[in-house]
N, C-alpha and C. Protein backbone atom coordinates (compact mmCIF):
# COMPACT_ATOMS: atom_id res chain seq x y z
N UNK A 1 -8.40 12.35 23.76
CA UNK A 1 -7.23 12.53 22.91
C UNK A 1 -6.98 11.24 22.13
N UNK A 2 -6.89 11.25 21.00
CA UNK A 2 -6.42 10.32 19.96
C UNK A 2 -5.23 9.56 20.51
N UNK A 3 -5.20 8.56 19.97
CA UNK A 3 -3.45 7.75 20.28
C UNK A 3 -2.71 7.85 19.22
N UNK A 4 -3.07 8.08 18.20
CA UNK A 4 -2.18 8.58 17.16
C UNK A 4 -1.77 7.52 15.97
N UNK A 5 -1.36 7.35 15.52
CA UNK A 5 -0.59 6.04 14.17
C UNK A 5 0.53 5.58 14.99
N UNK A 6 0.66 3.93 15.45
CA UNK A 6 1.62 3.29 15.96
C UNK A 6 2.99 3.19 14.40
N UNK A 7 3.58 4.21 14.14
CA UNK A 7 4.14 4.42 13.07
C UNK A 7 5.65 3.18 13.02
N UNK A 8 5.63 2.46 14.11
CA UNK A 8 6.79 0.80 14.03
C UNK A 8 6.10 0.34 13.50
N UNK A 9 4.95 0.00 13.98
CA UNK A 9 4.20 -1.09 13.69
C UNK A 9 3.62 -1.19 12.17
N UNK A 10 3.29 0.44 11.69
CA UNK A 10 2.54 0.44 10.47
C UNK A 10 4.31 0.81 8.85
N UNK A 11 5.14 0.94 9.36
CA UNK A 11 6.45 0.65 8.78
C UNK A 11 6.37 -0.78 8.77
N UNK A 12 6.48 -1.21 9.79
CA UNK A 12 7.05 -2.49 9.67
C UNK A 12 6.46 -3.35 8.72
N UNK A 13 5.05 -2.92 9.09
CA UNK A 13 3.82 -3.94 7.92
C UNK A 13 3.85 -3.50 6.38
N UNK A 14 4.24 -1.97 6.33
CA UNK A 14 4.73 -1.72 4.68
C UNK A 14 5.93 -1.99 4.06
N UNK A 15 7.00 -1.99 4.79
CA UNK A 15 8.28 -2.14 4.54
C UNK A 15 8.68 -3.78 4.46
N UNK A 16 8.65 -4.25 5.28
CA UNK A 16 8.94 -5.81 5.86
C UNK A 16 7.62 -6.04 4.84
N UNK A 17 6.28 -5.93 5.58
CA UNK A 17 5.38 -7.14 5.11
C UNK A 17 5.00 -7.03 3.73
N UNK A 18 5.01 -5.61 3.00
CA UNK A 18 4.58 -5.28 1.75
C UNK A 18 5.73 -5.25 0.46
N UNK A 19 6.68 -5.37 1.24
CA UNK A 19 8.38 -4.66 0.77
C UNK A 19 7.77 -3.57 -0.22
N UNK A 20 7.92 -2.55 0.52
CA UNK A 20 7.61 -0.93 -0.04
C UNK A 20 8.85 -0.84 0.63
N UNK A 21 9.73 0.08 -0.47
CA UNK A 21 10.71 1.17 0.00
C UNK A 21 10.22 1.88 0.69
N UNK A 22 11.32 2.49 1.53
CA UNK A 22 10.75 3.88 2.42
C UNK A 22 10.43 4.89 1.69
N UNK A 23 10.54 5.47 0.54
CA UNK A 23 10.03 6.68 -0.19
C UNK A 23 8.76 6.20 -0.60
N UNK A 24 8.65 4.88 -1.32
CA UNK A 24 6.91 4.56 -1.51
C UNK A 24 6.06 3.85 -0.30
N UNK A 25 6.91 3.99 0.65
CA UNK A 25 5.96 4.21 1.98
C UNK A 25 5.29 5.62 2.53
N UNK A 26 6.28 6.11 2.50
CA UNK A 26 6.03 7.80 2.46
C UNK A 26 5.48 8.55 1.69
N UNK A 27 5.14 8.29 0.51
CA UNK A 27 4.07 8.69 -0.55
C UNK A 27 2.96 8.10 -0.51
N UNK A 28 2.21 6.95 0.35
CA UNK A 28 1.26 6.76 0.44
C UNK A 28 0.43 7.58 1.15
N UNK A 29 -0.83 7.55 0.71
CA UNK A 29 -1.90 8.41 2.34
C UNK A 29 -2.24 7.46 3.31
N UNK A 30 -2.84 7.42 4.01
CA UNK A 30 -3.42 6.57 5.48
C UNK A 30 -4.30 5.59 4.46
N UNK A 31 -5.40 6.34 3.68
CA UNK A 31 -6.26 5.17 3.09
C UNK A 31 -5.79 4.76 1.67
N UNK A 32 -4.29 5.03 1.52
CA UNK A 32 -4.08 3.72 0.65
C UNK A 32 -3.37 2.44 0.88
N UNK A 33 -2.36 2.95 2.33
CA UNK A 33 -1.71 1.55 3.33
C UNK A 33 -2.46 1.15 3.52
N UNK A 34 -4.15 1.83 4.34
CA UNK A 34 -4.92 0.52 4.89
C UNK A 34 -5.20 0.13 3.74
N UNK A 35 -5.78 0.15 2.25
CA UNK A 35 -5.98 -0.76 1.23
C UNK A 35 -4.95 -1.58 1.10
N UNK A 36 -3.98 -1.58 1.32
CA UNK A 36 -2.78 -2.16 0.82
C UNK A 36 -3.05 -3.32 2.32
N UNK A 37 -3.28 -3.19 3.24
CA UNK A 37 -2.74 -4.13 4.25
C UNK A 37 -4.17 -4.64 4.73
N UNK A 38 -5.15 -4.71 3.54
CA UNK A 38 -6.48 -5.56 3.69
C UNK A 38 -7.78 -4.89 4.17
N UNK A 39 -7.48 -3.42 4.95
CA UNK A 39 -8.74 -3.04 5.46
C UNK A 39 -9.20 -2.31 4.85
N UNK A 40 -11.05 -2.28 5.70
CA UNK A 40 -11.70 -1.70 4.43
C UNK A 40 -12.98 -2.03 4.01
N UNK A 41 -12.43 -3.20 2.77
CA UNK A 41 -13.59 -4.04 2.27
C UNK A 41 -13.28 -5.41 2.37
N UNK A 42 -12.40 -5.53 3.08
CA UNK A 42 -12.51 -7.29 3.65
C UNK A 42 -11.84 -7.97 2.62
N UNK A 43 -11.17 -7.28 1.63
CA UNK A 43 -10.09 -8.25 0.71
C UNK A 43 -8.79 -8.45 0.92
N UNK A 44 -8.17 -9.07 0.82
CA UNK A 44 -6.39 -9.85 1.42
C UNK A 44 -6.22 -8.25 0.16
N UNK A 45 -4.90 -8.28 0.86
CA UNK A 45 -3.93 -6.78 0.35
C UNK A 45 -3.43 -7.71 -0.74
N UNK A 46 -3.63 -6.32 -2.10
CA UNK A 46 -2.60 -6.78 -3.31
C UNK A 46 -1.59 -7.44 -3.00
N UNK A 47 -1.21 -8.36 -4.09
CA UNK A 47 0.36 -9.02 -3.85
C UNK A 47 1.34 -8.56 -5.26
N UNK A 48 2.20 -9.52 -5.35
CA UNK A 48 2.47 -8.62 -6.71
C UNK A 48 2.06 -8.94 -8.14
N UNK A 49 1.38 -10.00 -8.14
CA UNK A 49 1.04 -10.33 -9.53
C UNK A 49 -0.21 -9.47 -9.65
N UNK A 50 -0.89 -9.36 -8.33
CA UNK A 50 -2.13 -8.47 -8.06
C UNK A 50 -1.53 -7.18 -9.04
N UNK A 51 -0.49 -6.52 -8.24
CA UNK A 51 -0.35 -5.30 -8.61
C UNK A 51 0.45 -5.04 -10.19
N UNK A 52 1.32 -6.27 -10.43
CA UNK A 52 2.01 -6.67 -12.23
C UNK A 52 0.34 -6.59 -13.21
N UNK A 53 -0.61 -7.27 -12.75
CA UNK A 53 -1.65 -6.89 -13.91
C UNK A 53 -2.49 -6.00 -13.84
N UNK A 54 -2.24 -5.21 -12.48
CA UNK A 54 -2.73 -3.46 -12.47
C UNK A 54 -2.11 -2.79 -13.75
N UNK A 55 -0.23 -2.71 -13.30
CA UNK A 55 -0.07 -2.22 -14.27
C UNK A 55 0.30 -2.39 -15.48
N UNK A 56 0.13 -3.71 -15.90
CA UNK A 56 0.07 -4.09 -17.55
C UNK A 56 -1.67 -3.54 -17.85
N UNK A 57 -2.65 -3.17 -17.19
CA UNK A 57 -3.66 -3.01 -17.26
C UNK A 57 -3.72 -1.08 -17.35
N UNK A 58 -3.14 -0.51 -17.06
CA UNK A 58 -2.60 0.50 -16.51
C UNK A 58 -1.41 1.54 -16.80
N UNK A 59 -0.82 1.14 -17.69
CA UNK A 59 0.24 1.34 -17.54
C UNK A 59 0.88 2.80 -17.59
N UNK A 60 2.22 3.24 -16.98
CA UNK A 60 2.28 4.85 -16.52
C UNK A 60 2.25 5.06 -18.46
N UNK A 61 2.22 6.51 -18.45
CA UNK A 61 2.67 7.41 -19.72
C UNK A 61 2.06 6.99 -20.66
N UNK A 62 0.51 6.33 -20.39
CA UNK A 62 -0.31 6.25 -21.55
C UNK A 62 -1.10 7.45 -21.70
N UNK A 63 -1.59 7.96 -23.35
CA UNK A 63 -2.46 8.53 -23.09
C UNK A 63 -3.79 8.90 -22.38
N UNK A 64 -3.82 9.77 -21.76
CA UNK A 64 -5.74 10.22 -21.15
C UNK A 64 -6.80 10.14 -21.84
């Protein structure tokens, strides 16, 4: 039997360590927190300038 998602522990690290609101904690899937909190491919988790020139790179309500 599985042990399941320690769901304190993986809050705590999105909320506290990432400062994600609880609704954009809850809209994530499993494999985009673990991208977010380093695992994976062995790179330190976005920060926010990481994620400010995602979306100046990115940005919502551009055309397809």
């Amino acid at each position: 039997m599985s042990a399941g998602f320690d769901w304190p522990v993986l809050m705590r690290a999105g909320m506290r360590g990432l400062g994600l609101s609880p609704a954009a904690f809850w809209a994530l899937t499993p494999a985009e927190l673990a991208f977010l909190l380093g695992e994976g491919d062995g790179r330190m988790p976005m920060d926010r300038a990481g994620l400010d020139a995602l979306a100046a790179r990115f940005p919502d309500g551009g055309e397809m």
